[in-house]
C-alpha atoms as a PDB file:
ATOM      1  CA  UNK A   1       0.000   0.000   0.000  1.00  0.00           C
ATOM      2  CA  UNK A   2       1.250   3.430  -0.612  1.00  0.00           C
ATOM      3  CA  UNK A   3      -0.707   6.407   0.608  1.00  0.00           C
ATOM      4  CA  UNK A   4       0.280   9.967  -1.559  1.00  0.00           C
ATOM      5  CA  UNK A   5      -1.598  13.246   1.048  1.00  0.00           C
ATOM      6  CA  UNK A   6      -2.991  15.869  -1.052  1.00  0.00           C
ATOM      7  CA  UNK A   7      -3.687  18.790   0.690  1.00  0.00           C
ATOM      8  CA  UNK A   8      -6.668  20.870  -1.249  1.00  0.00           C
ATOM      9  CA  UNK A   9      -7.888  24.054  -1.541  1.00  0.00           C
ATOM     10  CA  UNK A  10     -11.348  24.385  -1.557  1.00  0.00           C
ATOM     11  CA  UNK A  11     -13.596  22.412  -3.423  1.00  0.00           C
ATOM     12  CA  UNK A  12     -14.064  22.173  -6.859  1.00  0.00           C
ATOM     13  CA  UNK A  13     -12.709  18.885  -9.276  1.00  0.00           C
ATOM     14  CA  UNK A  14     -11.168  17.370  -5.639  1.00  0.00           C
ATOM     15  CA  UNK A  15     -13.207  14.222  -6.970  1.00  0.00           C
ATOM     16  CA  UNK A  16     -10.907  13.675 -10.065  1.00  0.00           C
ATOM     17  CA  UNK A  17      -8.472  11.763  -7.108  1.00  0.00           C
ATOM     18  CA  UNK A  18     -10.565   8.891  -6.332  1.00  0.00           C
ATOM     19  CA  UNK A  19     -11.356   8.643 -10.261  1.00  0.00           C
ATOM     20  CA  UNK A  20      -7.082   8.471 -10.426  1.00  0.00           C
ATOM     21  CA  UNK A  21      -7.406   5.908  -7.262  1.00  0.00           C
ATOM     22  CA  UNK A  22      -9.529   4.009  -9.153  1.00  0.00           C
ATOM     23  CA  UNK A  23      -8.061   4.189 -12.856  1.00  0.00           C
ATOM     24  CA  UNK A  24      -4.811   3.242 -11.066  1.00  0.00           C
ATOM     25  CA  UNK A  25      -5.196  -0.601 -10.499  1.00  0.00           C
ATOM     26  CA  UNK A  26      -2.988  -0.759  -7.758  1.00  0.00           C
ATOM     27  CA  UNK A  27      -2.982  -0.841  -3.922  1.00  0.00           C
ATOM     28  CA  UNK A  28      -2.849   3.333  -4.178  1.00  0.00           C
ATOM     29  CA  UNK A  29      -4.882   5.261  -1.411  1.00  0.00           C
ATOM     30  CA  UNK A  30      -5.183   9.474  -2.194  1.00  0.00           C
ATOM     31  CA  UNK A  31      -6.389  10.628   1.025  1.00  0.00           C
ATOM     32  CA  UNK A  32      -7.771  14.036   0.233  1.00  0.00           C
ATOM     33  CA  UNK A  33      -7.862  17.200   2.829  1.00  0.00           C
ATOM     34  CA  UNK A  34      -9.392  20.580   2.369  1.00  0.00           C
ATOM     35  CA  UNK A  35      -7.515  23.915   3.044  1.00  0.00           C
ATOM     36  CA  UNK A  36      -8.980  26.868   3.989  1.00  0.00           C
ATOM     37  CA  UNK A  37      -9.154  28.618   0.363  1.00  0.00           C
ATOM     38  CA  UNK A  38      -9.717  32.229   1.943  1.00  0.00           C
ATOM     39  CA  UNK A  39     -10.781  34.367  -1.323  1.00  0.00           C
ATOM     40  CA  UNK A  40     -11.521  32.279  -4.131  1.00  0.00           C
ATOM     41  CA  UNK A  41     -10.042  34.272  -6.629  1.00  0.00           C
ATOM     42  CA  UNK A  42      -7.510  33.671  -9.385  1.00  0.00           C
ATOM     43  CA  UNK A  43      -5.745  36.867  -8.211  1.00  0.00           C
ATOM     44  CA  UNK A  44      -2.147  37.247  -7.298  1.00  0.00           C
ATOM     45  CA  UNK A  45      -2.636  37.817  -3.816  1.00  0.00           C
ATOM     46  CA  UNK A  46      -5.019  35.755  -2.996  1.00  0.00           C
ATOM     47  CA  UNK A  47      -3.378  33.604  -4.635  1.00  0.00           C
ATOM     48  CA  UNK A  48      -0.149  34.170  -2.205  1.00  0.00           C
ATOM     49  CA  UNK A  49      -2.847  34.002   0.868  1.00  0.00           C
ATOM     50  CA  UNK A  50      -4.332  30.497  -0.183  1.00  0.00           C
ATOM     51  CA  UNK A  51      -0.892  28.692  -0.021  1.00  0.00           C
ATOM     52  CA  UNK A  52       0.486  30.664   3.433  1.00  0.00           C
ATOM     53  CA  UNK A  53       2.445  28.313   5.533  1.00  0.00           C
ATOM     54  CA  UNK A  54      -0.035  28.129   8.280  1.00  0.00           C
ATOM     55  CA  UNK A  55      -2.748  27.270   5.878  1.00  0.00           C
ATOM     56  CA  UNK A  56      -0.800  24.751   4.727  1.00  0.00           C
ATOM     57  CA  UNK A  57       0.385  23.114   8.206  1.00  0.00           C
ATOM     58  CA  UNK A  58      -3.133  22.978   9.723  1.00  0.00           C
ATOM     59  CA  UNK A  59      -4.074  20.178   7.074  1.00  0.00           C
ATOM     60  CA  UNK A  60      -0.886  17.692   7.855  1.00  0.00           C
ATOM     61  CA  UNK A  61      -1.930  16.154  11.002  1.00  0.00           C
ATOM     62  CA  UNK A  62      -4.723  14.670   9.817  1.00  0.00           C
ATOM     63  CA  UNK A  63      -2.434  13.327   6.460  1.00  0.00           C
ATOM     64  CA  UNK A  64       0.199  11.899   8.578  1.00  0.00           C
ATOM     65  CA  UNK A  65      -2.692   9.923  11.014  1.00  0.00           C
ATOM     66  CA  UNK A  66      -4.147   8.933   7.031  1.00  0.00           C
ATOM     67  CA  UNK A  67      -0.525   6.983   6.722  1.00  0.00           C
ATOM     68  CA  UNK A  68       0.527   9.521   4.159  1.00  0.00           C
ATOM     69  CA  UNK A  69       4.230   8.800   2.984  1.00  0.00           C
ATOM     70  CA  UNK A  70       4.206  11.835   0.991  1.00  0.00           C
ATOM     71  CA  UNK A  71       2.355  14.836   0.978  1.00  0.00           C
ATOM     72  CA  UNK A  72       1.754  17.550  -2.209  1.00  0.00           C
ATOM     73  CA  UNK A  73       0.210  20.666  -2.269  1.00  0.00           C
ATOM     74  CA  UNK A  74      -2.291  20.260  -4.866  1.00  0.00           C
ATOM     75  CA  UNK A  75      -2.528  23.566  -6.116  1.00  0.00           C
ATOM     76  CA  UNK A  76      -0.786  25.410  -9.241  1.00  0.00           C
ATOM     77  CA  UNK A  77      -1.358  28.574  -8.787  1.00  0.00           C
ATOM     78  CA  UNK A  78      -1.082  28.850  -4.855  1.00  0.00           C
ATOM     79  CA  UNK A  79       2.565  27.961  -5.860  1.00  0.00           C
ATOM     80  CA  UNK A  80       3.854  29.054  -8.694  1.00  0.00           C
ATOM     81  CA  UNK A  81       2.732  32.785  -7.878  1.00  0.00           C
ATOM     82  CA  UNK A  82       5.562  33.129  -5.589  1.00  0.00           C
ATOM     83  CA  UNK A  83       8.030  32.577  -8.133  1.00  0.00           C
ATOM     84  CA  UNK A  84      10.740  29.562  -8.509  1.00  0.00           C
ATOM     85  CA  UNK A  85      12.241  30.637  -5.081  1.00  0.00           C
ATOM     86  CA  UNK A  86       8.959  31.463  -2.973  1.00  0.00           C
ATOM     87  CA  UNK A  87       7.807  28.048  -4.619  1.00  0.00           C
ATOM     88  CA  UNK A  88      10.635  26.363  -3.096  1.00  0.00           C
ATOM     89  CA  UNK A  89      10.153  28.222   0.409  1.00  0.00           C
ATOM     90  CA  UNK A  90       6.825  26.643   0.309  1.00  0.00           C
ATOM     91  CA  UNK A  91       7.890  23.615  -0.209  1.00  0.00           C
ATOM     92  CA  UNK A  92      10.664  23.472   2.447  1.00  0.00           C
ATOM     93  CA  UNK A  93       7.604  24.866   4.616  1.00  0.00           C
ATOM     94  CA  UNK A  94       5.855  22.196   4.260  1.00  0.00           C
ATOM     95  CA  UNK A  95       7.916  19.426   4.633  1.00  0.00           C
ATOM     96  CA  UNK A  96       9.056  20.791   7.702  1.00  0.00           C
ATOM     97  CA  UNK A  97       5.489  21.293   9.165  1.00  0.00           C
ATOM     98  CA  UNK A  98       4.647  16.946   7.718  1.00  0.00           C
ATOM     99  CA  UNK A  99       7.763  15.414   8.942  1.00  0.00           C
ATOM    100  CA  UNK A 100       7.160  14.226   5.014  1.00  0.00           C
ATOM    101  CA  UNK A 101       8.567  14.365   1.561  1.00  0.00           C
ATOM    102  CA  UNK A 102       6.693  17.233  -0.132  1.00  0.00           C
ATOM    103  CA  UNK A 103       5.576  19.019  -3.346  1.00  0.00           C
ATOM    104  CA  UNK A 104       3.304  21.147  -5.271  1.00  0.00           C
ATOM    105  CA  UNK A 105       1.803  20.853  -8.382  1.00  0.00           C
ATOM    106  CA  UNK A 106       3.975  23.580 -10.027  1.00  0.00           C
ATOM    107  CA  UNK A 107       6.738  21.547  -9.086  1.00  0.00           C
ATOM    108  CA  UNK A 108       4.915  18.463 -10.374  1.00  0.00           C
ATOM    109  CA  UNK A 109       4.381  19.838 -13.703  1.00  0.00           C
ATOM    110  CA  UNK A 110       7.724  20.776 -14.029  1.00  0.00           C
ATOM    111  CA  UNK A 111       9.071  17.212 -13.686  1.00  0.00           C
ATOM    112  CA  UNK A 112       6.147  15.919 -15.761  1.00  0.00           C
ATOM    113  CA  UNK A 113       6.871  17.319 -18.500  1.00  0.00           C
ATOM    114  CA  UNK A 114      10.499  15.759 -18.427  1.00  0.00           C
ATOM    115  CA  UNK A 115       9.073  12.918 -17.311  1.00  0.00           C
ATOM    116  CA  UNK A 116       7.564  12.578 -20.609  1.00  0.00           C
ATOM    117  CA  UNK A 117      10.485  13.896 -23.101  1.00  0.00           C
ATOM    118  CA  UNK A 118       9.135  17.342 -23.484  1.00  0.00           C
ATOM    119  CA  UNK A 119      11.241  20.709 -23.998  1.00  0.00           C
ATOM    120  CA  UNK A 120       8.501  22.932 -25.515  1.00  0.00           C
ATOM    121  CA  UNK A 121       5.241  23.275 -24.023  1.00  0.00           C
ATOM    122  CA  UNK A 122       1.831  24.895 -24.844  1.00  0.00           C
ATOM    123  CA  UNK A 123      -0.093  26.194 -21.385  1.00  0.00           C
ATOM    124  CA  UNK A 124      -3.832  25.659 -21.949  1.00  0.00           C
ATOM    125  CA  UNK A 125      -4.761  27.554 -18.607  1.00  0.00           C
ATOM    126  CA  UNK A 126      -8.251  28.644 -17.237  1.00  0.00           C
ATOM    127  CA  UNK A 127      -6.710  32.210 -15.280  1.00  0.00           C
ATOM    128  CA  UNK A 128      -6.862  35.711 -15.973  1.00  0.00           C
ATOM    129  CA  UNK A 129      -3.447  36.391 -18.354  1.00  0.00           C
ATOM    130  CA  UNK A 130      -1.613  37.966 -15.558  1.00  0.00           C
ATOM    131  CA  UNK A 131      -1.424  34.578 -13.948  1.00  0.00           C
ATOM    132  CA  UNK A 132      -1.377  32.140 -16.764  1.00  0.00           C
ATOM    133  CA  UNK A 133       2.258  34.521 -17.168  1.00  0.00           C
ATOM    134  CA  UNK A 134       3.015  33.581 -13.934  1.00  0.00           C
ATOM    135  CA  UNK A 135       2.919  29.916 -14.673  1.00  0.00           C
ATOM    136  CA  UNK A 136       5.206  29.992 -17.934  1.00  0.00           C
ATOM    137  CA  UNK A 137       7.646  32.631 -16.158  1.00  0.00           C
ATOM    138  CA  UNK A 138       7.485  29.314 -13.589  1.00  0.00           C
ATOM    139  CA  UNK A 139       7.648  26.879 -16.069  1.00  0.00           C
ATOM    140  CA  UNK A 140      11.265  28.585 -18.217  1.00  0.00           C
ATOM    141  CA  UNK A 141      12.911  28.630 -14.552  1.00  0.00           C
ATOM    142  CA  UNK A 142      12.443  24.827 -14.531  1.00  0.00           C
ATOM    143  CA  UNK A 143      13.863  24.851 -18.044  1.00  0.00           C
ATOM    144  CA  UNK A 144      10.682  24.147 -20.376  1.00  0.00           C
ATOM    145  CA  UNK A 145      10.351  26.084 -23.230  1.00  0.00           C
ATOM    146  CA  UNK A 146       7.004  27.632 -23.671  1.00  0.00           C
ATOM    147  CA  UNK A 147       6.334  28.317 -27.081  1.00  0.00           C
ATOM    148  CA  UNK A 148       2.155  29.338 -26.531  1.00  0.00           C
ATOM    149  CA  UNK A 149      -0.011  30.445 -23.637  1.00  0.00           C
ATOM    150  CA  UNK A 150      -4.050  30.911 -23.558  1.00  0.00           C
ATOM    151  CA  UNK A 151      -5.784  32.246 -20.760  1.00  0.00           C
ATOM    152  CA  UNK A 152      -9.332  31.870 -20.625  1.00  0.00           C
ATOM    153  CA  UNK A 153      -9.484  34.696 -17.933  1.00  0.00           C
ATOM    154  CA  UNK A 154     -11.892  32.667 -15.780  1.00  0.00           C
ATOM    155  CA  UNK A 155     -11.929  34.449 -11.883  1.00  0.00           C
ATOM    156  CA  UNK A 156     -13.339  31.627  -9.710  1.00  0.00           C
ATOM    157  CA  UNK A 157     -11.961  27.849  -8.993  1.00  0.00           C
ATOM    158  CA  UNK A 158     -15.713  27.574  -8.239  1.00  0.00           C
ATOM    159  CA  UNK A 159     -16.772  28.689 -12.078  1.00  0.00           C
ATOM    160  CA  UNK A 160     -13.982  26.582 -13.665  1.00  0.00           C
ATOM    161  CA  UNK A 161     -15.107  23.169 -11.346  1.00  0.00           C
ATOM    162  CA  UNK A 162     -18.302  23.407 -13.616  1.00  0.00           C
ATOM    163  CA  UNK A 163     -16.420  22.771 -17.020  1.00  0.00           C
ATOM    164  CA  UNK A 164     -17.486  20.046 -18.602  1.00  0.00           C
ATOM    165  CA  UNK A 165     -15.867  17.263 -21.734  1.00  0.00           C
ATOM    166  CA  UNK A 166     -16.142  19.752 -23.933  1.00  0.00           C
ATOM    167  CA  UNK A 167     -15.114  23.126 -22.552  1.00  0.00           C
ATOM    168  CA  UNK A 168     -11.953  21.219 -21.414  1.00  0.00           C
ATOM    169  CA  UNK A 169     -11.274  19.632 -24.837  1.00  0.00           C
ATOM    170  CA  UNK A 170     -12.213  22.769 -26.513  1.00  0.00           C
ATOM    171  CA  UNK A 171      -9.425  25.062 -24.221  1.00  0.00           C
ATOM    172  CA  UNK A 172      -6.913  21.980 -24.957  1.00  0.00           C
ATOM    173  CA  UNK A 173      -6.790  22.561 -28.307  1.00  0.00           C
ATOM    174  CA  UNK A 174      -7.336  26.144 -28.219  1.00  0.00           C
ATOM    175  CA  UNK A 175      -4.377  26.413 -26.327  1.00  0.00           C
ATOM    176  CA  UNK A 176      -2.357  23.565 -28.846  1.00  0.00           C
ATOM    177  CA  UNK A 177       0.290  24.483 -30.740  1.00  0.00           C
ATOM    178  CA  UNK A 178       2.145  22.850 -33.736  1.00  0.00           C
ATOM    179  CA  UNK A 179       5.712  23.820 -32.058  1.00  0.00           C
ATOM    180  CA  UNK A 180       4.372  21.956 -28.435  1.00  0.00           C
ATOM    181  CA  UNK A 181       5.640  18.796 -27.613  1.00  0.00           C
ATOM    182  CA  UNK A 182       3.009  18.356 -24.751  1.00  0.00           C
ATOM    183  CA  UNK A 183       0.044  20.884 -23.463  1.00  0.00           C
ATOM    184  CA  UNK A 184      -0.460  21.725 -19.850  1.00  0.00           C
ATOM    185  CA  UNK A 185      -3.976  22.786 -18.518  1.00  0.00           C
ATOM    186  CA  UNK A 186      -2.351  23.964 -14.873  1.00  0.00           C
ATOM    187  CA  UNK A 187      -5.161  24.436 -12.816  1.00  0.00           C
ATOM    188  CA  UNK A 188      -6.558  21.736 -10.150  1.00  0.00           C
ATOM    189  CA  UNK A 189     -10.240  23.481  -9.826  1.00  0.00           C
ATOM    190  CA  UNK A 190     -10.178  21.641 -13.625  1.00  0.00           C
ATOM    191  CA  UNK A 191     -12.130  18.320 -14.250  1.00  0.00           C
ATOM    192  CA  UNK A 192      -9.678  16.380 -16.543  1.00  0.00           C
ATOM    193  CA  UNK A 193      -9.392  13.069 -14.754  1.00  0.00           C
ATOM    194  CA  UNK A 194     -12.293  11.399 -16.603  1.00  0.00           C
ATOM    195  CA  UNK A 195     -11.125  13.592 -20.162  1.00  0.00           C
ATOM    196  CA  UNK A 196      -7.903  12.542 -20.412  1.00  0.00           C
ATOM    197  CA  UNK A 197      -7.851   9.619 -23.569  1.00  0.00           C
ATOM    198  CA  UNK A 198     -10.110  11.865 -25.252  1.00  0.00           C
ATOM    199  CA  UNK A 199      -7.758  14.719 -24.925  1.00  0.00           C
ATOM    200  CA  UNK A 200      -4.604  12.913 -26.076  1.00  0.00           C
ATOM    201  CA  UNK A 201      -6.282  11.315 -29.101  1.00  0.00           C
ATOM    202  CA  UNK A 202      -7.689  14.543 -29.988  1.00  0.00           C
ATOM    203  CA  UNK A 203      -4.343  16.310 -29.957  1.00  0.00           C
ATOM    204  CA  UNK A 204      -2.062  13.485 -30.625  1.00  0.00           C
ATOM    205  CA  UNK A 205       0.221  14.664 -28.292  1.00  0.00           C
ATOM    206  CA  UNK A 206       1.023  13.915 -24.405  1.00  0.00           C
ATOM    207  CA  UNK A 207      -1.525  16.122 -22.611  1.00  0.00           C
ATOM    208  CA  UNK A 208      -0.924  17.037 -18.297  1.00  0.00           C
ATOM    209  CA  UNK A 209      -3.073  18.409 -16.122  1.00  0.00           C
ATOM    210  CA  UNK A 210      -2.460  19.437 -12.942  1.00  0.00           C
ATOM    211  CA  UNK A 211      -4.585  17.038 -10.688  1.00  0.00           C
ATOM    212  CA  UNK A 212      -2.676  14.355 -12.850  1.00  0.00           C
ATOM    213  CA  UNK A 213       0.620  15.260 -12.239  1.00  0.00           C
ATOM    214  CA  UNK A 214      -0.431  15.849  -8.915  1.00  0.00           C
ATOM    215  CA  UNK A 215      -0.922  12.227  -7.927  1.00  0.00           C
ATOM    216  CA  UNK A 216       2.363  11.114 -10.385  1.00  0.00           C
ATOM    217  CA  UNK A 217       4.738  13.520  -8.573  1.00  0.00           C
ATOM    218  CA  UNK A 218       3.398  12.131  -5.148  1.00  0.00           C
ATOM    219  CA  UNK A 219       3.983   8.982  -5.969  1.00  0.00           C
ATOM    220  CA  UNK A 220       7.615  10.091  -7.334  1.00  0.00           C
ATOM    221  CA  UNK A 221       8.198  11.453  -3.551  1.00  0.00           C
ATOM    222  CA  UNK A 222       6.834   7.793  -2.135  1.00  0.00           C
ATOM    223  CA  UNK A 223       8.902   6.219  -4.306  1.00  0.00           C
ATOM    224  CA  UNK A 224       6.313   4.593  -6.109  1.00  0.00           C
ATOM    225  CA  UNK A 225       7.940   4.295  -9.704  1.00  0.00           C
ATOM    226  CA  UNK A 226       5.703   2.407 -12.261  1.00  0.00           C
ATOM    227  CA  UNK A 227       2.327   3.061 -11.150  1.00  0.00           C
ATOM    228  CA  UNK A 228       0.559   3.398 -14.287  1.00  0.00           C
ATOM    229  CA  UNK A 229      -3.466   3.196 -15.140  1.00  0.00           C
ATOM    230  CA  UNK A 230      -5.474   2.877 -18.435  1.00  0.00           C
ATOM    231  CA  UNK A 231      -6.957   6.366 -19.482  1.00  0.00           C
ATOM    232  CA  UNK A 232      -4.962   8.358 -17.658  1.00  0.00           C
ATOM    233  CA  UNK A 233      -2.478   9.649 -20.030  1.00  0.00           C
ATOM    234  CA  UNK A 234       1.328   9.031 -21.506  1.00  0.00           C
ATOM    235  CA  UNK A 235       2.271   9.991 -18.052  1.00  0.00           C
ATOM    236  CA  UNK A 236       0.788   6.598 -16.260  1.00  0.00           C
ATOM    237  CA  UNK A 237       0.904   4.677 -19.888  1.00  0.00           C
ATOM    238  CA  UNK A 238       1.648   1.017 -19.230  1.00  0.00           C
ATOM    239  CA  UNK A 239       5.218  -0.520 -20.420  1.00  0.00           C
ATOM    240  CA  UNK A 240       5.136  -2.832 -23.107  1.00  0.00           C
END
């Protein structure tokens, strides 16, 4: 058994993880708790505010009684606003706070996307433009090229946790690019978990999305290599 913590803001698409559990096949558990969101705005700083330290710490008690062996911060844009080096601070934060091997989703994206033999990326994202820049200003500090960025300029993770199939398919390939060796659509609030198949067959192209490489970069921390699960991607594609 391995047990990834996810510590969320909110709630919007937090049921895409026990889709993932399931689509996994394995003994995976995703225990799933809810931070205190504050504002729910996709605005820098309230953006800063939802991913504070002590909003953060107050969910990793009840992770570490769930077994957790790792815990990630499943939230882009709570990360990523604070830069590479604010990111990192997080991070460090949080470990500290779990006693546990942590991440973000920022940071998960980030090793996706080497994880699946990418160097130039298109960013499919739901924010305002101001933050979607954020993100790809995020994204060339990790050393991915971004070569196109679409912002749908949607406020609210509560307005973007109603997109359905199509919306999501429709801002993937909005957001495409013939240069892009893999799209991102960064934002957790997102529903993809159920979309993916249909959003790698209709770009032709690995596709990550954030709640995704949430779980994958967890299970990196645990140690979990190999974990992979039918429909969820070239990320958790089975070996042959």
């Amino acid at each position: 058994m391995t047990t990834v913590g996810l510590l969320y803001p909110g709630h919007s698409a937090e049921d895409d993880y026990p889709r993932i559990e399931m689509l996994l096949d394995t003994d995976i558990r995703l225990p799933v708790v809810h931070t205190d969101i504050g504002e729910d705005a996709h605005r820098v700083d309230a953006l800063r505010e939802m991913g504070a330290p002590e909003r953060l710490a107050a969910g990793v008690e009840e992770l570490r009684l769930s077994g957790a062996e790792s815990v990630v911060w499943a939230c882009t844009s709570g990360s990523f606003v604070r830069g590479w080096d604010g990111a990192h601070e997080q991070i460090r934060a949080l470990a500290l706070a779990a006693g546990l091997p942590a991440s973000s989703t920022s940071f998960a994206f980030a090793h996706a996307v080497r994880e699946v033999g990418a160097r130039r990326v298109a960013v499919a994202a739901t924010y305002p433009q101001d933050v979607a820049e954020y993100f790809s200003a995020f994204l060339q500090a990790a050393g991915t090229e971004v070569v196109a960025e679409r912002a749908e300029g949607i406020v609210t993770a509560a307005e973007v946790g109603t997109w359905g199939r199509e919306k999501v398919l429709a801002l993937a390939r909005a957001g495409d690019h013939p240069d892009a060796e893999a799209v991102l659509l960064p934002d957790t609030a997102l529903h993809t978990a159920a979309y993916l198949a249909d959003l790698e067959e209709a770009l032709g192209k690995p596709v990550l999305t954030a709640n995704q490489v949430t779980v994958w970069e967890g299970l990196r921390l645990a140690e979990r290599r190999g974990a992979w699960g039918d429909g969820l991607g070239r990320l958790f594609a089975r070996p042959w």
